[in-house]
Protein backbone atom coordinates (compact mmCIF):
# COMPACT_ATOMS: atom_id res chain seq x y z
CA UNK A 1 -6.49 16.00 26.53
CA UNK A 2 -10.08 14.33 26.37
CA UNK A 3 -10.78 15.44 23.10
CA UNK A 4 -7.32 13.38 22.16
CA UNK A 5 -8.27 10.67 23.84
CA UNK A 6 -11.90 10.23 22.49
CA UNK A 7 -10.42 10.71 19.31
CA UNK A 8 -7.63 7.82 19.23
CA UNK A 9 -10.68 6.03 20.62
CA UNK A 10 -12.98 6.76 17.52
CA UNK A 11 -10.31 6.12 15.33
CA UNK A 12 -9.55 2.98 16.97
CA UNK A 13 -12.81 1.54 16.91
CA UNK A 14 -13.56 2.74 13.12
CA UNK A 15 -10.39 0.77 12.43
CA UNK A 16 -11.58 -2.48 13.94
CA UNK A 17 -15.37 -1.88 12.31
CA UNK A 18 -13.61 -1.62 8.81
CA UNK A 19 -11.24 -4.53 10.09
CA UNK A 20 -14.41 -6.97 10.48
CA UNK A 21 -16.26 -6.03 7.37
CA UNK A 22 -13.28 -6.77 5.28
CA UNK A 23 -12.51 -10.22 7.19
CA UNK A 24 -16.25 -10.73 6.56
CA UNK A 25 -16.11 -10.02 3.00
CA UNK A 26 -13.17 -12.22 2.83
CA UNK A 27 -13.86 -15.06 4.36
CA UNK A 28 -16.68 -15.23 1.61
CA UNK A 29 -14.12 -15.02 -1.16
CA UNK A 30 -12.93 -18.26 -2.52
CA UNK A 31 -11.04 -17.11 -5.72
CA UNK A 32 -9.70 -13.97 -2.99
CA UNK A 33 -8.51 -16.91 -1.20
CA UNK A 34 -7.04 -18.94 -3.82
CA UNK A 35 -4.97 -16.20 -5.07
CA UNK A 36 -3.71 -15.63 -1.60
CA UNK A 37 -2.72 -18.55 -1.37
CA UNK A 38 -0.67 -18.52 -4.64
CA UNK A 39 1.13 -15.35 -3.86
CA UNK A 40 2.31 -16.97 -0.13
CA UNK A 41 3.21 -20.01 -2.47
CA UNK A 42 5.55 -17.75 -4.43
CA UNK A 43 6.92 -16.13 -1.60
CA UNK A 44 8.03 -19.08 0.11
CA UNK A 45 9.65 -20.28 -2.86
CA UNK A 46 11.07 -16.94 -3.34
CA UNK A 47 12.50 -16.77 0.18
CA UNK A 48 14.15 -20.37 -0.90
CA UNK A 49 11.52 -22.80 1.56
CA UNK A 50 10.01 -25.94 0.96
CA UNK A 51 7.11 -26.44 -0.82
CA UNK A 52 4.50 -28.06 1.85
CA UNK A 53 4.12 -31.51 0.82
CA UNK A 54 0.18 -31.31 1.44
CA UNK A 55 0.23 -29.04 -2.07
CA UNK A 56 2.02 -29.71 -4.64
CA UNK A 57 3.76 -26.93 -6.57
CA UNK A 58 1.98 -26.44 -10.25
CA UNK A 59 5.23 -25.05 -12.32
């Protein structure tokens, strides 16, 4: 029962180590960025929302 225990607890905090690197490395990333933005940009049009009206679409 321990060993379970110390185990979901290692995985746990590997997950949120790897978690903060990558937010790390992202937050870096301005192109990483940009293209997230673009892909939530096509899937709110794909879903059928409005286009904020602080950017303007670029089709």
């Amino acid at each position: 029962m321990i060993q379970m225990l110390a185990m979901t607890a290692s995985m746990m905090l590997v997950g949120w180590i790897v978690w903060k690197v990558i937010n790390r490395h992202e937050d870096g990333d301005a192109a990483l960025q940009s293209r997230l933005d673009d892909d939530d940009r096509r899937a709110a049009i794909g879903r059928g929302e409005q286009m904020p009206e602080d950017r303007p679409a670029d089709d």
